[in-house]
N, C-alpha and C. Protein backbone atom coordinates (compact mmCIF):
# COMPACT_ATOMS: atom_id res chain seq x y z
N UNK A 1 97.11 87.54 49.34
CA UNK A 1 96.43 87.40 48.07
C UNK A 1 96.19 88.75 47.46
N UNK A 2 96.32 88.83 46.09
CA UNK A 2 96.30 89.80 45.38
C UNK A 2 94.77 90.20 45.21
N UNK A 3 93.87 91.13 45.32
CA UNK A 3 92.59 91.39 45.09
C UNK A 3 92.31 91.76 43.79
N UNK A 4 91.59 91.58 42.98
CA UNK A 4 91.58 91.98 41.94
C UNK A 4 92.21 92.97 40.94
N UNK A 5 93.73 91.89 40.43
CA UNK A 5 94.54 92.74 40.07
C UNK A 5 94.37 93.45 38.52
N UNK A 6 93.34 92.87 37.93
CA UNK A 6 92.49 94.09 36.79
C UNK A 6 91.13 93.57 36.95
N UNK A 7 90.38 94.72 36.25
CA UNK A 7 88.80 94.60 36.53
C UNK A 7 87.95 93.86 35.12
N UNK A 8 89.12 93.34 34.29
CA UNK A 8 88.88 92.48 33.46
C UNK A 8 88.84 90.99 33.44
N UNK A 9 90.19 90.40 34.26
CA UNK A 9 89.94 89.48 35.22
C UNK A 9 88.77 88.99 35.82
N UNK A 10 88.24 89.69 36.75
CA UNK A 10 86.81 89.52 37.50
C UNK A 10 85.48 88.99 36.48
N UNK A 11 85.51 89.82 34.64
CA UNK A 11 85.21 89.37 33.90
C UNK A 11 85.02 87.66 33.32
N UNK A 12 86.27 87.58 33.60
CA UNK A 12 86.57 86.07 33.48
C UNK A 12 85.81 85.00 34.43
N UNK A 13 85.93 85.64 35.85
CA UNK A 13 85.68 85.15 36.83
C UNK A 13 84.07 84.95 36.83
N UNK A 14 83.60 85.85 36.65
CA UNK A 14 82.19 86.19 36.16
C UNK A 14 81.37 84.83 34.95
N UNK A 15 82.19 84.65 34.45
CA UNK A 15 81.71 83.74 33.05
C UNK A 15 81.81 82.39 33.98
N UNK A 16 82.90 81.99 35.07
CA UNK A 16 83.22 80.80 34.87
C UNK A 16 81.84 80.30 36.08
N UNK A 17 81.35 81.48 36.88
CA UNK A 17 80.83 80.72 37.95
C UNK A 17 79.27 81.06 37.66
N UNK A 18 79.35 81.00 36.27
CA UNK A 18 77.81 81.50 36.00
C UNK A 18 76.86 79.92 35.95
N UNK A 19 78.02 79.06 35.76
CA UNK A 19 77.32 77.65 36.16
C UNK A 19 77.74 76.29 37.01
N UNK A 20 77.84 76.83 38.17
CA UNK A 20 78.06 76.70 39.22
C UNK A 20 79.53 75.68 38.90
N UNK A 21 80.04 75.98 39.02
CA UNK A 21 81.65 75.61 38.75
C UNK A 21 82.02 75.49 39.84
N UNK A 22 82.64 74.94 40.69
CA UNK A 22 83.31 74.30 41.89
C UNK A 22 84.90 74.37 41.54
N UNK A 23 85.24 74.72 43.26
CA UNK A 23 86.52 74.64 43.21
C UNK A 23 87.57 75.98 42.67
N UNK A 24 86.70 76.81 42.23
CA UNK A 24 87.70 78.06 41.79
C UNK A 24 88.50 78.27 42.13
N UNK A 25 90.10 78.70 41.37
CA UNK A 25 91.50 79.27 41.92
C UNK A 25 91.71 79.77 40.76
N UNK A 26 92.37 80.85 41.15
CA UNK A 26 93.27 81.98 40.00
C UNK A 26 94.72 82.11 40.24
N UNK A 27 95.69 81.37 39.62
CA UNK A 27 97.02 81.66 39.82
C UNK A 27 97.33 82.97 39.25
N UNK A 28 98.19 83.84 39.54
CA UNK A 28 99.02 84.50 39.21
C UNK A 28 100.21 84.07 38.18
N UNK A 29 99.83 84.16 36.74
CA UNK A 29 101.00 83.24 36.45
C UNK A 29 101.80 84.33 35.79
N UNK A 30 101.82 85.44 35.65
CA UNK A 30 102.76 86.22 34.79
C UNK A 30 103.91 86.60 34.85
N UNK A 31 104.76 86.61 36.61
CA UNK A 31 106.12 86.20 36.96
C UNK A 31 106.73 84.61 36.25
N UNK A 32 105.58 83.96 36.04
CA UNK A 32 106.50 82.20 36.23
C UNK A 32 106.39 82.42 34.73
N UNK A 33 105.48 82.63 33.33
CA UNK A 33 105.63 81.97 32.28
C UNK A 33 104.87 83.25 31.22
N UNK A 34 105.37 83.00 30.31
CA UNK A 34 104.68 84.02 29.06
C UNK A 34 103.63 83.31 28.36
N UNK A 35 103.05 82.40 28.93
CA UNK A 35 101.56 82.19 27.96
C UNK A 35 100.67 82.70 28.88
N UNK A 36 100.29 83.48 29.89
CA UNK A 36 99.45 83.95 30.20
C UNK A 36 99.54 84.97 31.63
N UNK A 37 98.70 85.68 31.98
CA UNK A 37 99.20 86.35 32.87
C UNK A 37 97.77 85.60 34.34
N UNK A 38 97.07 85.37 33.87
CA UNK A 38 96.49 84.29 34.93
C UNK A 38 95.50 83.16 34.15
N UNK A 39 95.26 81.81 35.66
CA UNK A 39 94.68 80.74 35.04
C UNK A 39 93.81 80.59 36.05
N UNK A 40 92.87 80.55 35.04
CA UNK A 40 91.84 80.06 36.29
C UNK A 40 91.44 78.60 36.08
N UNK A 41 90.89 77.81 37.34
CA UNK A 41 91.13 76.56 37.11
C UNK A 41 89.63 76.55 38.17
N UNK A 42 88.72 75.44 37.74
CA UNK A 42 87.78 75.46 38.03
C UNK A 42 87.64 73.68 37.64
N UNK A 43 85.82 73.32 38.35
CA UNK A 43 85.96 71.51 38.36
C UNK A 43 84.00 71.71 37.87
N UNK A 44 84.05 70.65 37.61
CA UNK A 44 82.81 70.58 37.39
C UNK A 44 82.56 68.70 37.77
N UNK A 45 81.22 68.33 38.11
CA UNK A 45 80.83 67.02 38.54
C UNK A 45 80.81 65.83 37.65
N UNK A 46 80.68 66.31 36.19
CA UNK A 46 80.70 65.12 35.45
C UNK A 46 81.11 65.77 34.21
N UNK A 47 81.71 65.06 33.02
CA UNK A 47 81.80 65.65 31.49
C UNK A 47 81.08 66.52 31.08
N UNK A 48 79.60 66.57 31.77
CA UNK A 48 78.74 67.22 30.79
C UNK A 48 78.55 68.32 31.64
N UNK A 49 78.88 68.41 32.71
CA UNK A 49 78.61 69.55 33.54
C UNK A 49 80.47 70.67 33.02
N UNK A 50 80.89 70.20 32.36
CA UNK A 50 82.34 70.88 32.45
C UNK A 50 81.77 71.40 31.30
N UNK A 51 81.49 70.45 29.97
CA UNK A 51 81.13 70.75 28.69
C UNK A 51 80.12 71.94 28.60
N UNK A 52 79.27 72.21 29.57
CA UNK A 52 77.89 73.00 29.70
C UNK A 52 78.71 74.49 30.31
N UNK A 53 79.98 74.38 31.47
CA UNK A 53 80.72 74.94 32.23
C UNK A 53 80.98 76.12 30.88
N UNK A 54 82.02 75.41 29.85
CA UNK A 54 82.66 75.71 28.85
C UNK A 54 81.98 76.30 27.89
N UNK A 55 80.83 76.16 27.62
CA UNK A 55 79.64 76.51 26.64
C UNK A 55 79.13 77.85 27.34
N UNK A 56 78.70 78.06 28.40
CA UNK A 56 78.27 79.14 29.12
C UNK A 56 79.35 80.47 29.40
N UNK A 57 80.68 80.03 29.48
CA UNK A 57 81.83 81.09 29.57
C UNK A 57 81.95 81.33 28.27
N UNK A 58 82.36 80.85 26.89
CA UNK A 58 82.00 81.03 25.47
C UNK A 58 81.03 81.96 25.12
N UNK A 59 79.75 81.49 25.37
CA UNK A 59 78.40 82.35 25.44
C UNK A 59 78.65 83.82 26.15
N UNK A 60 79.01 83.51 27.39
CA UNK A 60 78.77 84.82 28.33
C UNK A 60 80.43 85.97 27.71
N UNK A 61 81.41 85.35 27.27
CA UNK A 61 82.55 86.57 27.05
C UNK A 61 82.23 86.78 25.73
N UNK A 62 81.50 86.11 24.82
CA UNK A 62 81.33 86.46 23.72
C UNK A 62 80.40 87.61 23.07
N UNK A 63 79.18 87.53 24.49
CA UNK A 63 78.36 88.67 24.64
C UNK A 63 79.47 89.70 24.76
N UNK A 64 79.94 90.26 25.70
CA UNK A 64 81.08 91.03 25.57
C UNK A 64 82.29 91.59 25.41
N UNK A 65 82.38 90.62 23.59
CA UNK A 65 83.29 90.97 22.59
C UNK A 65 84.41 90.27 23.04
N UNK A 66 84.41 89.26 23.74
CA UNK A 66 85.52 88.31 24.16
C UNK A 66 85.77 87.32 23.31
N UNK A 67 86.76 86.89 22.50
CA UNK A 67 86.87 85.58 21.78
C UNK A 67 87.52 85.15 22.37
N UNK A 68 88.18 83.79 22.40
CA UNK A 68 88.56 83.03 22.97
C UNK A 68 89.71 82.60 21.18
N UNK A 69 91.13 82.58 22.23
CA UNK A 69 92.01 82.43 20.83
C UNK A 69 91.76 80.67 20.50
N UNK A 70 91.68 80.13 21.12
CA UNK A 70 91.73 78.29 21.39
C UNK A 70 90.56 78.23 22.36
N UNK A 71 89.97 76.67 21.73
CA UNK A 71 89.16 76.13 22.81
C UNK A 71 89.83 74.60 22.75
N UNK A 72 90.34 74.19 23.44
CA UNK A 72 90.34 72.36 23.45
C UNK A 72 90.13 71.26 24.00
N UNK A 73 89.35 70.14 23.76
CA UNK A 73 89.04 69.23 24.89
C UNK A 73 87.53 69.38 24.74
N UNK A 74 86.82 70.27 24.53
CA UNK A 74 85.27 70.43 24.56
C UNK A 74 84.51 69.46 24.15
N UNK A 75 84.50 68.48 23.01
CA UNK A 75 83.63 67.42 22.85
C UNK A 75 84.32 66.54 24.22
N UNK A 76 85.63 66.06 24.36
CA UNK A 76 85.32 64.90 25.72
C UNK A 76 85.22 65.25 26.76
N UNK A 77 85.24 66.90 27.42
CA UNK A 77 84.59 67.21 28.79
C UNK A 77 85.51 66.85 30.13
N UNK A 78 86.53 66.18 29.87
CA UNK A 78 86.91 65.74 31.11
C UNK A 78 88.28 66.85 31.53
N UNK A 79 88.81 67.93 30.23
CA UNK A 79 89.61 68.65 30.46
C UNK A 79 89.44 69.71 29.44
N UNK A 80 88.58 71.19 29.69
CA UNK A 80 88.59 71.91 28.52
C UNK A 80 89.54 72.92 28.58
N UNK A 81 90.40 73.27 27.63
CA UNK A 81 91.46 74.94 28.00
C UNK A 81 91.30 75.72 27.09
N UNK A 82 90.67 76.96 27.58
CA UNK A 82 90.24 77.87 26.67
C UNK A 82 91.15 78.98 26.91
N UNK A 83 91.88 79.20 26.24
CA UNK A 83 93.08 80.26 26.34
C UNK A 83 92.26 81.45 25.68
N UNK A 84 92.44 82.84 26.51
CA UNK A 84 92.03 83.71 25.79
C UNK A 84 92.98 85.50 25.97
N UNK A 85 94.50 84.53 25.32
CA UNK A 85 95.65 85.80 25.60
C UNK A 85 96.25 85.91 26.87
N UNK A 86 95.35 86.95 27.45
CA UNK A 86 96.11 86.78 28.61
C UNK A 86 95.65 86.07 30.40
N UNK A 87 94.38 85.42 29.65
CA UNK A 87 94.10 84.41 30.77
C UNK A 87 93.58 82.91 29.85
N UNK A 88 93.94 82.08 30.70
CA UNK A 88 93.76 81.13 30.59
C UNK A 88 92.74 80.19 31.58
N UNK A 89 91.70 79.44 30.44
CA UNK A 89 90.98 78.79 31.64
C UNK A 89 90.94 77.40 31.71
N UNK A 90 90.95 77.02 32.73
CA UNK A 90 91.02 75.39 32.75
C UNK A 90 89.86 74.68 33.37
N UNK A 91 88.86 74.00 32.87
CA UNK A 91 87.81 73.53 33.54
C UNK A 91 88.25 71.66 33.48
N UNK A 92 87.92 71.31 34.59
CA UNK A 92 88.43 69.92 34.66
C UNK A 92 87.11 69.03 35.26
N UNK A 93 87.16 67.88 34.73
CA UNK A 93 86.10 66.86 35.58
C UNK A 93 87.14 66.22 36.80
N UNK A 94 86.70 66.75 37.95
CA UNK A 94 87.66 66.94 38.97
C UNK A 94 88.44 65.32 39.40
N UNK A 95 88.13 63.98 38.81
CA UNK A 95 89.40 62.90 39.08
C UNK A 95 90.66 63.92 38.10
N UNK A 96 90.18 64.30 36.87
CA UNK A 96 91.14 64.63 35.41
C UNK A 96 91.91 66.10 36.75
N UNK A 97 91.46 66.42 37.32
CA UNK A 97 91.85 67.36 37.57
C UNK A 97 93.49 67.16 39.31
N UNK A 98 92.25 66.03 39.79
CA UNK A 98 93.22 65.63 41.12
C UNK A 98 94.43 65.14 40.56
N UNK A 99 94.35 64.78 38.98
CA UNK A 99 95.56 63.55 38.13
C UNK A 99 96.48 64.77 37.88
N UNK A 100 96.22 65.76 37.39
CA UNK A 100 97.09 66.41 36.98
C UNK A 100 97.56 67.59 37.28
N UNK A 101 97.00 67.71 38.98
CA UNK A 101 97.30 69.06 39.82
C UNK A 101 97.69 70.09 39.53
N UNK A 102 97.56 71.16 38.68
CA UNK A 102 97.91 72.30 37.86
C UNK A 102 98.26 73.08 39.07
N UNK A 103 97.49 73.33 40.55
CA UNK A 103 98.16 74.10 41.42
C UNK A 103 99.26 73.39 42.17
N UNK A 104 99.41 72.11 41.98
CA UNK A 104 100.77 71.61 42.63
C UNK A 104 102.00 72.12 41.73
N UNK A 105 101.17 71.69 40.11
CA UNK A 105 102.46 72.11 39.17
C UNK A 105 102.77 73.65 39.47
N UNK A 106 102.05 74.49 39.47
CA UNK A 106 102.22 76.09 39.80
C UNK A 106 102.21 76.42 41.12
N UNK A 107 102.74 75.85 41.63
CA UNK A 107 102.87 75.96 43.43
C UNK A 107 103.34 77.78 43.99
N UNK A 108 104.25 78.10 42.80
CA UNK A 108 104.92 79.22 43.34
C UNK A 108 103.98 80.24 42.72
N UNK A 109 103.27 80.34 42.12
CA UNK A 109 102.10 81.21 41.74
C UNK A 109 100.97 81.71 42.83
N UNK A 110 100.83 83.06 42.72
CA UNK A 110 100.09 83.72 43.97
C UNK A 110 98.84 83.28 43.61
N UNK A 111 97.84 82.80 44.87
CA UNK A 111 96.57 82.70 44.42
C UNK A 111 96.08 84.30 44.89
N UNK A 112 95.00 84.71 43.39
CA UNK A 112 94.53 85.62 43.19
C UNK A 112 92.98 85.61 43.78
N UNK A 113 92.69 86.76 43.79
CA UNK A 113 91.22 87.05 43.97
C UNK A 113 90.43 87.98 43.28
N UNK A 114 89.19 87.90 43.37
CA UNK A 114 88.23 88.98 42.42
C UNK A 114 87.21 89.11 43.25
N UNK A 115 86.38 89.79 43.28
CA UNK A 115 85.37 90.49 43.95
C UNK A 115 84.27 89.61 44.05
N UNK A 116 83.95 89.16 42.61
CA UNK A 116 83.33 87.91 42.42
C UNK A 116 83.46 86.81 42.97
N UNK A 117 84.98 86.46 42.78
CA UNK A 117 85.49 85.32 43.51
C UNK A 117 84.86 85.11 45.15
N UNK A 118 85.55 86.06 45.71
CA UNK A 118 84.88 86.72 46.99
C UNK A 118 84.35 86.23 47.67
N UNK A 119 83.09 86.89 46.65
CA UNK A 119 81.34 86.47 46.64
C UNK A 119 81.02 85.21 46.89
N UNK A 120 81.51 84.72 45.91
CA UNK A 120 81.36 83.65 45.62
C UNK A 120 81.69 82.73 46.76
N UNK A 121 82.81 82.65 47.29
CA UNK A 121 83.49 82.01 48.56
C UNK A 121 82.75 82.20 49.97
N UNK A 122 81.91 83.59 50.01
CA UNK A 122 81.96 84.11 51.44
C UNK A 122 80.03 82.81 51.14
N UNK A 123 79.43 83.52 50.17
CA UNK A 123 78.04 82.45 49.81
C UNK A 123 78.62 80.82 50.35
N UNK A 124 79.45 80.43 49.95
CA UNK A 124 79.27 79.18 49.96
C UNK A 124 79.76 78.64 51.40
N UNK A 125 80.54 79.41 52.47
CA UNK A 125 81.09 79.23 53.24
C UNK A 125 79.44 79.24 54.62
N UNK A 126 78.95 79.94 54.10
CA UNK A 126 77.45 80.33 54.60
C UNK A 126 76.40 79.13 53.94
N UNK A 127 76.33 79.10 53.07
CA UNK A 127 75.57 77.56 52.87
C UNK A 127 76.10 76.22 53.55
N UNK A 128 77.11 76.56 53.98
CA UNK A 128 77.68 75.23 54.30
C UNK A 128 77.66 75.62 55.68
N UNK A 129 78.05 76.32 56.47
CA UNK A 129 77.51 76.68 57.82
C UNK A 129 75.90 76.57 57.66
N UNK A 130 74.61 77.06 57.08
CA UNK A 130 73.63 76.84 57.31
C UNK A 130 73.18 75.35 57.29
N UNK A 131 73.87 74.74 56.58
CA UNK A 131 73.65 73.05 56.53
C UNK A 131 74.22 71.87 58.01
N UNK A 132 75.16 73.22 58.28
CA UNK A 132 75.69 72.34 59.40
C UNK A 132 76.90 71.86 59.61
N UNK A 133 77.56 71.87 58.20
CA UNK A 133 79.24 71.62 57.59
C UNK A 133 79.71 72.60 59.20
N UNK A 134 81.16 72.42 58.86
CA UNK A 134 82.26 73.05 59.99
C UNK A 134 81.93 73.34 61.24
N UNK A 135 80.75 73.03 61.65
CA UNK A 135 80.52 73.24 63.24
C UNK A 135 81.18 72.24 64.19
């Protein structure tokens, strides 16, 4: 896995797990296709938790001068894609998401990492050992 292959990226990464977003992956997509150079793909529990997902990454890159070229899907929640150049984000209400496997479709794409990401992974791997999961 690639570690944080720009420190703008991590940016991204930053927005998406500011509300508790499940499921994070970052393909590498800039060998396979020219609409973006990564996607991040993230799940949320119900419509309104994706919709709130989507509203909070908006909010949070916009604080720092991030627009977003496209947003679509945001009123029905069950699939939002907010393209922003050279990343792309995909928040899914995770059946919408098992239906249309974006990492099966991008199979040959490196999964990436960020510092954040990380973080994020090593926390939850530890909540779930403190609960009792994987023992």
């Amino acid at each position: 896995m690639n570690v944080n292959p720009t420190p703008k990226l991590d940016t991204y990464v930053q927005a998406v797990l500011g509300k508790k977003a499940e499921s994070v992956v970052i393909l590498g997509v800039q060998e396979l296709t020219s609409l973006a150079d990564a996607f991040i793909i993230c799940s949320g529990k119900s419509n309104r938790q994706v919709m709130a997902i989507a509203e909070h990454i908006k909010t949070s890159l916009k604080k720092k001068e991030i627009q977003a070229l496209r947003i679509e899907g945001l009123k029905e929640g069950h699939w939002v894609l907010m393209d922003y150049g050279d990343v792309v984000i995909h928040i899914f209400y995770e059946p919408v998401r098992t239906l249309y496997d974006l990492e099966g479709l991008w199979a040959d794409a490196p999964r990436l990492q960020t510092p954040s990401l990380e973080a994020w992974k090593r926390q939850a791997a530890e909540r779930g050992a403190s609960a009792g999961e994987g023992v």
